[in-house]
C-alpha atoms as a PDB file:
ATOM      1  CA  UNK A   1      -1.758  23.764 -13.588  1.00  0.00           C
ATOM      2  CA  UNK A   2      -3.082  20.469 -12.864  1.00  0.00           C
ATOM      3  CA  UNK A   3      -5.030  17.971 -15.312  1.00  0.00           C
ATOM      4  CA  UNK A   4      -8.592  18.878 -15.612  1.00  0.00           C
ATOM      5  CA  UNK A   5     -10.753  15.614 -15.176  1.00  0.00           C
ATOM      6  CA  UNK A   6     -12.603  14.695 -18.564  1.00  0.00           C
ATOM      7  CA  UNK A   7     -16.611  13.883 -17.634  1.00  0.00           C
ATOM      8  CA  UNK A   8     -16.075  10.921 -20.437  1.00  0.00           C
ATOM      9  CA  UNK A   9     -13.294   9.200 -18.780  1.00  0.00           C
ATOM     10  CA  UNK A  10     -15.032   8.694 -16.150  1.00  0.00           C
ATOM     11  CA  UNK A  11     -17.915   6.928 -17.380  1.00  0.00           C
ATOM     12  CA  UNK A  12     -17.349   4.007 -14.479  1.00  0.00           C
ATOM     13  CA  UNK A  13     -19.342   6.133 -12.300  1.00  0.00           C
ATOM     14  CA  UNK A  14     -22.097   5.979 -14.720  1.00  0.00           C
ATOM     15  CA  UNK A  15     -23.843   2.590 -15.869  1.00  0.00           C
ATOM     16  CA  UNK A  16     -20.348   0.845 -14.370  1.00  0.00           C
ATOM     17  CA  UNK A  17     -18.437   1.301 -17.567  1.00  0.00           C
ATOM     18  CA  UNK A  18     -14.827   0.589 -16.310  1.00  0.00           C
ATOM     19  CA  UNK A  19     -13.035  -1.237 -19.602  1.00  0.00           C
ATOM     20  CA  UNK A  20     -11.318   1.753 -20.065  1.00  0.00           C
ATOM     21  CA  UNK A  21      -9.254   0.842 -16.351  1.00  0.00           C
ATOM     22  CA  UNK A  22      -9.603  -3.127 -16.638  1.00  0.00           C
ATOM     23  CA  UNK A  23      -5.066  -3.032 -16.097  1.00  0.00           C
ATOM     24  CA  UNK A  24      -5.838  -0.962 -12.678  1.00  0.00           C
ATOM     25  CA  UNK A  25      -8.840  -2.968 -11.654  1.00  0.00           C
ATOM     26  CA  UNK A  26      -6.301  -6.288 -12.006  1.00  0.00           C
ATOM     27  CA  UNK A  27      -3.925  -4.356  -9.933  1.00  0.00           C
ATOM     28  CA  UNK A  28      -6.137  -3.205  -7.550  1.00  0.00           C
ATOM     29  CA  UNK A  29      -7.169  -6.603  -7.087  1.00  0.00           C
ATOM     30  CA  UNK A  30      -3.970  -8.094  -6.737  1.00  0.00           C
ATOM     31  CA  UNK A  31      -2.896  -6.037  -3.996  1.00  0.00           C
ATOM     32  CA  UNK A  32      -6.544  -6.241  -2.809  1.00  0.00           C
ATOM     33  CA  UNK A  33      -6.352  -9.834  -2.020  1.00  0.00           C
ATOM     34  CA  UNK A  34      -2.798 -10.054  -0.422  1.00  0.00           C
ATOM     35  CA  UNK A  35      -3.543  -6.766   2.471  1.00  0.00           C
ATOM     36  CA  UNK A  36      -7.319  -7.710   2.791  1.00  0.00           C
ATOM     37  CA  UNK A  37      -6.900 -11.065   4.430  1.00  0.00           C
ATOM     38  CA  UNK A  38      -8.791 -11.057   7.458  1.00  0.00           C
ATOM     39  CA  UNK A  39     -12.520 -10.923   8.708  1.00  0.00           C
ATOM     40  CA  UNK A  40     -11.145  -8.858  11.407  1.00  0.00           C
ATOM     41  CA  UNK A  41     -10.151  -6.492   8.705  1.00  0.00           C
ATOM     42  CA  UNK A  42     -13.976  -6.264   7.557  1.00  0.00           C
ATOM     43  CA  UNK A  43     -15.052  -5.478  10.859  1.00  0.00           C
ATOM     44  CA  UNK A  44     -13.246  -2.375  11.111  1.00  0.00           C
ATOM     45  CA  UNK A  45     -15.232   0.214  11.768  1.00  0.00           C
ATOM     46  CA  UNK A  46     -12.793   2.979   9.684  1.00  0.00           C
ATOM     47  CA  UNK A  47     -11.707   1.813   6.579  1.00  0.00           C
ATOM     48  CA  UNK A  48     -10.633   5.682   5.245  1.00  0.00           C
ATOM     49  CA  UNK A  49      -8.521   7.082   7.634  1.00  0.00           C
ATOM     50  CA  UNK A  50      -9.165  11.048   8.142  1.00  0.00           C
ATOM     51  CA  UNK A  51      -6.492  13.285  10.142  1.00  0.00           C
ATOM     52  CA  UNK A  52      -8.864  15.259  10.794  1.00  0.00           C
ATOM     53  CA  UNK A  53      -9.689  13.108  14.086  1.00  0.00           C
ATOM     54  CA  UNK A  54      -6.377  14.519  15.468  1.00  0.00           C
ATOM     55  CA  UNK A  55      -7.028  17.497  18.099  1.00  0.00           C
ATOM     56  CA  UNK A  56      -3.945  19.371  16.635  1.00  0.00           C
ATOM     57  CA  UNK A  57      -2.244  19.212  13.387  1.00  0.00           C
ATOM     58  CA  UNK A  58       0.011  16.393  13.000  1.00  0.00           C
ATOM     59  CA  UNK A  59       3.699  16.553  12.549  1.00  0.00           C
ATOM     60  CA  UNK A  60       5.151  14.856   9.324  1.00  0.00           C
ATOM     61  CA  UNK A  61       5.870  12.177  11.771  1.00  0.00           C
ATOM     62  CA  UNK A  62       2.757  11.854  13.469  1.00  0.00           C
ATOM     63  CA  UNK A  63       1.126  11.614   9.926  1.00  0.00           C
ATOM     64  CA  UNK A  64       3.664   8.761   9.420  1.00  0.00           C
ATOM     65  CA  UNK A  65       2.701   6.444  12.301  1.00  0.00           C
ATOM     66  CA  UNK A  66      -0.855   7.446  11.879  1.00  0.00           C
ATOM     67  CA  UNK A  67      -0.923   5.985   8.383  1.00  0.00           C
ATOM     68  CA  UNK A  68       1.261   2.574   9.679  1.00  0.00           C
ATOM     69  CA  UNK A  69      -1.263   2.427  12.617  1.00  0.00           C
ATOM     70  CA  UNK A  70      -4.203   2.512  10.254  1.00  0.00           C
ATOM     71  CA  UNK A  71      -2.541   0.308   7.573  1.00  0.00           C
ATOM     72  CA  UNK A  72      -1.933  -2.615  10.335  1.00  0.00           C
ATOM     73  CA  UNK A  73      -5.657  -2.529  10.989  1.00  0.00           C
ATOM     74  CA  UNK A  74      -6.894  -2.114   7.549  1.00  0.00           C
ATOM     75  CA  UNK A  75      -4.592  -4.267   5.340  1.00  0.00           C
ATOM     76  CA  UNK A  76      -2.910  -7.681   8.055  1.00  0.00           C
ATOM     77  CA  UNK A  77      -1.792  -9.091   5.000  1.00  0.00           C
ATOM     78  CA  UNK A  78       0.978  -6.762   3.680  1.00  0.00           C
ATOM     79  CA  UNK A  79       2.610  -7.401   7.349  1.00  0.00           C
ATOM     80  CA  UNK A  80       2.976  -3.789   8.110  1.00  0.00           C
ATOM     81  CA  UNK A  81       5.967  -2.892   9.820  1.00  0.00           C
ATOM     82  CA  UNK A  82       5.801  -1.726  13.399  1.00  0.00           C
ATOM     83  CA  UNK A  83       8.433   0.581  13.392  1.00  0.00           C
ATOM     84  CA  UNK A  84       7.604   3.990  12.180  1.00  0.00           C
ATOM     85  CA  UNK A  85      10.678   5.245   9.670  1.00  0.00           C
ATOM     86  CA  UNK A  86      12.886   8.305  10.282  1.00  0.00           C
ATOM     87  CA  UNK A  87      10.702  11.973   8.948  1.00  0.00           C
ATOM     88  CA  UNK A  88      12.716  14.652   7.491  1.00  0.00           C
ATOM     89  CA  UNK A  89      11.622  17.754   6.320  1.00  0.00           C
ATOM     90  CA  UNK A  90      14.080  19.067   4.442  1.00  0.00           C
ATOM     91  CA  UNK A  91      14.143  22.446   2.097  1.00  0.00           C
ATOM     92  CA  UNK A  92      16.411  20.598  -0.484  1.00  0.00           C
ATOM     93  CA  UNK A  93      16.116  16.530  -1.362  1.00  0.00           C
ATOM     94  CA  UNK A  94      18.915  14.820  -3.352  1.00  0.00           C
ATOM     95  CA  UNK A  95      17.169  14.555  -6.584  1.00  0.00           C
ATOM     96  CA  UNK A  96      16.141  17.979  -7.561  1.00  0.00           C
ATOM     97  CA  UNK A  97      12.778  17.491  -8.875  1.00  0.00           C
ATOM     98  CA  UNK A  98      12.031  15.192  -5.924  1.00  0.00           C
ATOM     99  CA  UNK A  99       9.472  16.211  -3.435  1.00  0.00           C
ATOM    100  CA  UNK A 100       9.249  13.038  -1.332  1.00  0.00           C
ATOM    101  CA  UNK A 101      11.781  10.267  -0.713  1.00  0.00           C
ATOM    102  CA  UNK A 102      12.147   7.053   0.472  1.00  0.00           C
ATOM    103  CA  UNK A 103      15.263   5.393   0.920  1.00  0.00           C
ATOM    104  CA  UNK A 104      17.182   2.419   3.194  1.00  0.00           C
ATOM    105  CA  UNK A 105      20.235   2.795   3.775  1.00  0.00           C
ATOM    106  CA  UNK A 106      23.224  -0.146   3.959  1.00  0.00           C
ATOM    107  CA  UNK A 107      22.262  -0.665   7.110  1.00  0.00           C
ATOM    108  CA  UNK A 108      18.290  -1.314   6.656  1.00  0.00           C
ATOM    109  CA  UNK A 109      17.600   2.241   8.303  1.00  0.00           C
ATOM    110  CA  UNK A 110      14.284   3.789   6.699  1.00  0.00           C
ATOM    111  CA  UNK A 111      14.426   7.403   6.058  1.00  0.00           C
ATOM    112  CA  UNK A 112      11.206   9.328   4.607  1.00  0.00           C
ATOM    113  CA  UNK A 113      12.259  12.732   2.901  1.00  0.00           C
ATOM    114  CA  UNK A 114       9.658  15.410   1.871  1.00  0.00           C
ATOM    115  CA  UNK A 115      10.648  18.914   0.807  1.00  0.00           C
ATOM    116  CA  UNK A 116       9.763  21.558   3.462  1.00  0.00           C
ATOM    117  CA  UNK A 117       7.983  24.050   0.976  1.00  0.00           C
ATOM    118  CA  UNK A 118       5.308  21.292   0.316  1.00  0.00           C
ATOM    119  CA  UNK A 119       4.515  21.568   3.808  1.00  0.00           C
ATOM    120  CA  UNK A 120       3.457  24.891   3.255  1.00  0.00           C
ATOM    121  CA  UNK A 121       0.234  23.866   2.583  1.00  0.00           C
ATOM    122  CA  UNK A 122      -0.457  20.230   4.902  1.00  0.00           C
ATOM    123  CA  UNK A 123      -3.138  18.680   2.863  1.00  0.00           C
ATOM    124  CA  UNK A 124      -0.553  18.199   0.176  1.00  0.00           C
ATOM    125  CA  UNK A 125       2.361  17.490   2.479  1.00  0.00           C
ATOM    126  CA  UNK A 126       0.137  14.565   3.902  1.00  0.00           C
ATOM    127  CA  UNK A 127      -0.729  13.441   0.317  1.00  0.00           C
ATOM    128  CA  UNK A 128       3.522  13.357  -0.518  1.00  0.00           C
ATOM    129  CA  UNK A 129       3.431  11.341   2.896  1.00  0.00           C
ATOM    130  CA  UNK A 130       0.969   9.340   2.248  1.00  0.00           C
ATOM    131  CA  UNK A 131       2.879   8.017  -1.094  1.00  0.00           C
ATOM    132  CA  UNK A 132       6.262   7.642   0.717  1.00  0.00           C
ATOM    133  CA  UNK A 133       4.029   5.599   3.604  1.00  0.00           C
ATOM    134  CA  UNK A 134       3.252   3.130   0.679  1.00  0.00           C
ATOM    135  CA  UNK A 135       6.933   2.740  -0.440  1.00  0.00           C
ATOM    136  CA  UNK A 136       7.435   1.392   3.311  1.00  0.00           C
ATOM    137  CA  UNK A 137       4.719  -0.794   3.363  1.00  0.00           C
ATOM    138  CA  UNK A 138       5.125  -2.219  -0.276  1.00  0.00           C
ATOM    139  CA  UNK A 139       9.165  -2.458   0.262  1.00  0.00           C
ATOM    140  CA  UNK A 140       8.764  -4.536   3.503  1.00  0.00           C
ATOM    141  CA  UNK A 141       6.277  -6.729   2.492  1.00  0.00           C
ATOM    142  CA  UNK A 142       8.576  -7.402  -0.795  1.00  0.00           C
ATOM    143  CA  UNK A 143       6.333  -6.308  -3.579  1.00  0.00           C
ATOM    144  CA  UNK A 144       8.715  -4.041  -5.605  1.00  0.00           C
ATOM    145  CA  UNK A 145       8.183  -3.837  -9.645  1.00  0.00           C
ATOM    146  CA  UNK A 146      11.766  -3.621 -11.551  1.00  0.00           C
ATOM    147  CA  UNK A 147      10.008  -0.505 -13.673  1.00  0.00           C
ATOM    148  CA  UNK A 148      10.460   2.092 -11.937  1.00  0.00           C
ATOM    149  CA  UNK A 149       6.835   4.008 -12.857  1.00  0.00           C
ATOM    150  CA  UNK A 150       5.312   0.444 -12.857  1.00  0.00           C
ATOM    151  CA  UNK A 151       6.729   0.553  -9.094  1.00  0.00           C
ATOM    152  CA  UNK A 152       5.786   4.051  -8.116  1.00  0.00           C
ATOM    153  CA  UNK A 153       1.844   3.305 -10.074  1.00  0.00           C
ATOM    154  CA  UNK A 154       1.804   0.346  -7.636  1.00  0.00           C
ATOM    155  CA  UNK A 155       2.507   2.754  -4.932  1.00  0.00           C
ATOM    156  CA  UNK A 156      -0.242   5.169  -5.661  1.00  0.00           C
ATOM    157  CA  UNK A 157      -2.576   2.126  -5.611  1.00  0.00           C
ATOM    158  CA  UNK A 158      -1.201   0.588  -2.527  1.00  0.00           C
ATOM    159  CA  UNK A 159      -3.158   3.937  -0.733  1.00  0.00           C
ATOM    160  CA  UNK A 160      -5.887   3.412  -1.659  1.00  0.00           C
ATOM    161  CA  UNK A 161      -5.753  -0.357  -0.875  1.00  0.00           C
ATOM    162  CA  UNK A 162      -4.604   0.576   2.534  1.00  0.00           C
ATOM    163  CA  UNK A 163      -7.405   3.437   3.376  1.00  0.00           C
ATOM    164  CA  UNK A 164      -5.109   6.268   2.476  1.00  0.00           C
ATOM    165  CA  UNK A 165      -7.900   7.616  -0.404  1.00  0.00           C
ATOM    166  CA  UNK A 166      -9.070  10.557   0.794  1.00  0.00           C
ATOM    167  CA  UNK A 167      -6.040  11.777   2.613  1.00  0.00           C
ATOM    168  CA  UNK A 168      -4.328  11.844  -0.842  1.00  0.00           C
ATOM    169  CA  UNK A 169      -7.286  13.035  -3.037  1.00  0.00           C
ATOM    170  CA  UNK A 170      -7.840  15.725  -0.373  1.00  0.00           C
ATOM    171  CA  UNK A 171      -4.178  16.783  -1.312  1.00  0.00           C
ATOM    172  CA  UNK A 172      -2.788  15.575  -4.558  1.00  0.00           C
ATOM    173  CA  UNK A 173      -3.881  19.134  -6.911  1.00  0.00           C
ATOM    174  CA  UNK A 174      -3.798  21.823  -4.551  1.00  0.00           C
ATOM    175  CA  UNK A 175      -0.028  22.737  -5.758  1.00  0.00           C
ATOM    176  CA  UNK A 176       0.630  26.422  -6.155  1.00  0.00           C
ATOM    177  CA  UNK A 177       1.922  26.734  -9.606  1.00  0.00           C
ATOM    178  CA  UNK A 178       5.445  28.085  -8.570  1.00  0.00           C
ATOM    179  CA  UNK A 179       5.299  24.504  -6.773  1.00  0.00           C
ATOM    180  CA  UNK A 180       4.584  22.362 -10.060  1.00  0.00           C
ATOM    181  CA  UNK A 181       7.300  19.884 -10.586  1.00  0.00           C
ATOM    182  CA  UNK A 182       5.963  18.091 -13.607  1.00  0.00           C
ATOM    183  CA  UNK A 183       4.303  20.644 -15.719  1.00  0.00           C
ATOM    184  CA  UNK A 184       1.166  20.713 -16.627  1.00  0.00           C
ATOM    185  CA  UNK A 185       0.396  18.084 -14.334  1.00  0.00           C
ATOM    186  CA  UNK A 186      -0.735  17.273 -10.138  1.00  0.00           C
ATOM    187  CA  UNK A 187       1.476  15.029  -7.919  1.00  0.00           C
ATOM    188  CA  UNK A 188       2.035  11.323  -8.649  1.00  0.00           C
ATOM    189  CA  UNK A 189       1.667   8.890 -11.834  1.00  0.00           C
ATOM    190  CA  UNK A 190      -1.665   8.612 -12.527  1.00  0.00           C
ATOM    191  CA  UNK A 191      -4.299  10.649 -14.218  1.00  0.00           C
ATOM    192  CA  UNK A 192      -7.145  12.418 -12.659  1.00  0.00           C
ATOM    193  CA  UNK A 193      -9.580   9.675 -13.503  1.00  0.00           C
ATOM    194  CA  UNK A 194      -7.207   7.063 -13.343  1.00  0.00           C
ATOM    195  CA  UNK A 195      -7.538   8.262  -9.122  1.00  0.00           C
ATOM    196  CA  UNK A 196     -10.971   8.583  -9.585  1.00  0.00           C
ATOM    197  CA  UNK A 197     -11.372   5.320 -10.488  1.00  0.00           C
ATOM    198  CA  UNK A 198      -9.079   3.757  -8.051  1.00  0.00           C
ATOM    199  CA  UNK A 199     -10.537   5.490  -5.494  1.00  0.00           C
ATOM    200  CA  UNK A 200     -13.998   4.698  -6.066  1.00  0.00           C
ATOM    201  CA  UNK A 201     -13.260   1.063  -7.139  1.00  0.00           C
ATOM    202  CA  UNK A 202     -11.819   0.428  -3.982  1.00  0.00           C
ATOM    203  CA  UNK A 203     -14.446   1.336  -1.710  1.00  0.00           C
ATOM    204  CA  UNK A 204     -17.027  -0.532  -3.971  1.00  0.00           C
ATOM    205  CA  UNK A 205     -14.796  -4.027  -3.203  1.00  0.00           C
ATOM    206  CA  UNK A 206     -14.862  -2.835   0.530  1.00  0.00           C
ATOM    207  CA  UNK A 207     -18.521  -2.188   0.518  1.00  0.00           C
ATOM    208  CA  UNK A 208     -18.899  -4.999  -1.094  1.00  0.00           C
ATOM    209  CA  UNK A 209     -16.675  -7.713   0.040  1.00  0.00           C
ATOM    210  CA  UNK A 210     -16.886  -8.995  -3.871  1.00  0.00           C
ATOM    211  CA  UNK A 211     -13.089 -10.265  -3.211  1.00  0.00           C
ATOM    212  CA  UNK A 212     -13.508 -13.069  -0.592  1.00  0.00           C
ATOM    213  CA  UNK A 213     -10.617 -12.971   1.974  1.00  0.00           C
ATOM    214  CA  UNK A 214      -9.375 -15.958   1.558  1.00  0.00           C
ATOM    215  CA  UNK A 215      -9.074 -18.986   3.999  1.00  0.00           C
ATOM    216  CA  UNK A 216      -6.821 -19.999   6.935  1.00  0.00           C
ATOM    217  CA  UNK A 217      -4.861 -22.212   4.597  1.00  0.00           C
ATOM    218  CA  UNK A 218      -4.532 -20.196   1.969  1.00  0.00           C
ATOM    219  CA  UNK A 219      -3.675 -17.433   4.826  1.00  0.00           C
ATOM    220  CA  UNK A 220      -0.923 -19.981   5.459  1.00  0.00           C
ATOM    221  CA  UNK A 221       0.148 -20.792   1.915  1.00  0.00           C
ATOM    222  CA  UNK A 222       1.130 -17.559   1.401  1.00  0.00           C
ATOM    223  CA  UNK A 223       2.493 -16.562   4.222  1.00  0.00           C
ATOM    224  CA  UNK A 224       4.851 -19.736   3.815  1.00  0.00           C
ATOM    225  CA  UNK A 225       5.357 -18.209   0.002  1.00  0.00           C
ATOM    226  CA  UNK A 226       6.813 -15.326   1.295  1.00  0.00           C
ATOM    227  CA  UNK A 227       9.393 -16.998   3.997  1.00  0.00           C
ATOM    228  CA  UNK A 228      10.158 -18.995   0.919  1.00  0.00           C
ATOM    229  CA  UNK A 229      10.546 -15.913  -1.474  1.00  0.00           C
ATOM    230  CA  UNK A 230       7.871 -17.311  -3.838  1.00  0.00           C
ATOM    231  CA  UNK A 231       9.539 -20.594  -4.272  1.00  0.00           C
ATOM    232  CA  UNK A 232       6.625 -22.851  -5.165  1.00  0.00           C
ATOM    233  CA  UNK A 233       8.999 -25.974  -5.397  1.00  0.00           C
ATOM    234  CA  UNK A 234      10.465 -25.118  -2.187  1.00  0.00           C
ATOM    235  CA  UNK A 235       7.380 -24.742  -0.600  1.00  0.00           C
ATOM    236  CA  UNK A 236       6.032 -27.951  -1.864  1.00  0.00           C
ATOM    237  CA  UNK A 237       9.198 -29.848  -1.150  1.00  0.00           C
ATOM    238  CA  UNK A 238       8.594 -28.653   2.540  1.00  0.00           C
ATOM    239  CA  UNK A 239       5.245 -29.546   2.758  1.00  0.00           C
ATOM    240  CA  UNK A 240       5.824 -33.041   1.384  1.00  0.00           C
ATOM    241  CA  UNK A 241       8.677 -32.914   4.410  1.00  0.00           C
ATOM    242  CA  UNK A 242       6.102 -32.645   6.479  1.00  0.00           C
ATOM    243  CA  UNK A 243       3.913 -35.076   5.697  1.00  0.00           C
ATOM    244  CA  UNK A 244       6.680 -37.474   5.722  1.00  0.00           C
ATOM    245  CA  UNK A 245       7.010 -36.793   9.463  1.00  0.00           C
ATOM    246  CA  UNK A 246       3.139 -36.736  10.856  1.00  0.00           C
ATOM    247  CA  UNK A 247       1.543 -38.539   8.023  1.00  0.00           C
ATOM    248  CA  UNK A 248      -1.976 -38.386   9.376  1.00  0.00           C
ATOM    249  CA  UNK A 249      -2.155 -34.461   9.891  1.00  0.00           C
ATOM    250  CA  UNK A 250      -4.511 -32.199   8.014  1.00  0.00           C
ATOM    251  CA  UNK A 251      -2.784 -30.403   5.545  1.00  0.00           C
ATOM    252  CA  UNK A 252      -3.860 -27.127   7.363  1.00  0.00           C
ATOM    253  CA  UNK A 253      -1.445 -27.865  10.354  1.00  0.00           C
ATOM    254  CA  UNK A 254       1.121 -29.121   7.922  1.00  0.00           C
ATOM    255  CA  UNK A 255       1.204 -25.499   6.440  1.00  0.00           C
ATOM    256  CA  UNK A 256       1.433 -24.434  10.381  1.00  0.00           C
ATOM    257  CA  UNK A 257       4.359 -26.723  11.057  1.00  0.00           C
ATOM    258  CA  UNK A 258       6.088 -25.276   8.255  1.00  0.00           C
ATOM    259  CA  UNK A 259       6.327 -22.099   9.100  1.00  0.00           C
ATOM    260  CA  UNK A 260       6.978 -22.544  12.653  1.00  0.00           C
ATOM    261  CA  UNK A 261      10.037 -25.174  11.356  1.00  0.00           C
ATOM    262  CA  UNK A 262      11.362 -22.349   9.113  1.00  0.00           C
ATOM    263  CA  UNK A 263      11.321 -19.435  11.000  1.00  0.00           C
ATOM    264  CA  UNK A 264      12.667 -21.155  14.302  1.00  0.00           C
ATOM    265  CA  UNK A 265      15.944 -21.871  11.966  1.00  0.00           C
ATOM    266  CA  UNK A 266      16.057 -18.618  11.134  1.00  0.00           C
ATOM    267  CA  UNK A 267      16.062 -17.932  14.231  1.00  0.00           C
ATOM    268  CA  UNK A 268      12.965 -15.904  14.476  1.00  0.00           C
END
């Protein structure tokens, strides 16, 4: 049976009480402010993504590159992966209380696993999928926590973040009870108003815009961060590399230079 939602733990909702989350609403600004990065973002028209605008009902696949399609739009910033991962729907996953999976292999090959009798009921199939999606998207871009519910609390954010919401609060409780892998509890690692929260946070800062998406340069800076694998000394010793070079550029097209310099030895 899943968590019932207590009307005093959500008391964000009423008079904007939200101490009781201030650790999420740092985390959901964190990740805010690295996949938000665009104006382009802002402009787009659908920031929650509803399946329900397919003509048919998806395959576990479909739901896959749906999500990645949506995520590229929605969140430039995390860098989203073109390539949509392998979907299996299998009756029996490695770990045996695991419902959904994601895993690379030696070889870099992404693999998405979700337990077939899940599908049974495709709200909460899409809501497992929809969590897995994240893992991708979070794994690729490099963010990856070394505790492992840290990580997968992260990952439940990251959906929100990315315009997932209501695809996952549509299917997060609706397990039978035969179905209930943690009892006593609904799928994923957050409580009921812990999602409740997120979810509404989320679409306030989108309404909003209260986070600023930041500039070209700072675009730059951390996109340089990342080739750099958050080396600030690195990055500044580059910089200062290129200043040495064209002295009288703007800092702005020193950042450019950069990059272009680094990933052309990397062969990019």
């Amino acid at each position: 049976m899943a968590l019932q939602t207590d009307p005093s733990e959500i008391s964000f909702l009423i008079g904007g009480k939200i101490s009781k989350f201030h650790l999420l609403e740092l985390q959901l600004q964190e990740l805010t402010k690295i996949a938000w990065t665009t104006e382009e973002s802002f402009r787009q028209p659908q920031f929650l993504l509803n399946l329900n605008d397919f003509s048919h009902t998806p395959s576990p696949a479909q739901v896959v590159e749906a999500l990645i399609r949506h995520a590229e739009r929605i969140t430039p910033g995390f860098q989203v992966p073109y390539m949509v991962p392998r979907v299996l729907v299998e009756e029996v996953i490695a770990y045996p209380l695991a419902i959904g999976l994601f895993e690379v292999d030696e070889e870099g090959w992404v693999t998405i696993r979700v337990r077939s009798d899940f599908f049974e009921d495709q709200l909460t199939g899409q809501a497992i999928i929809a969590h897995e999606t994240c893992h991708y998207i979070l794994e690729n871009f490099g963010i990856r926590k070394s505790d492992f519910k840290e990580n997968e609390r992260y990952t439940d954010l990251c959906m929100f973040v990315c315009g997932f919401g209501q695809i996952f609060m549509d299917g997060y409780k609706r397990l039978p009870s035969q179905y209930d892998y943690r009892p006593g509890h609904h799928l994923g690692y957050l409580t009921d108003a812990e999602y409740e929260f997120a979810n509404h946070y989320v679409l306030q800062l989108r309404q909003s815009n209260a986070l600023k998406y930041p500039s070209e340069l700072d675009r730059l800076r951390n996109s340089l961060l990342k080739l750099v694998y958050g080396d600030q000394d690195v990055c500044k010793r580059l910089i200062q590399a290129e200043q040495r070079r064209n002295p009288h550029k703007l800092e702005i097209d020193l950042y450019r230079d950069a990059i272009e310099r680094l990933e052309r030895d990397r062969g990019r």
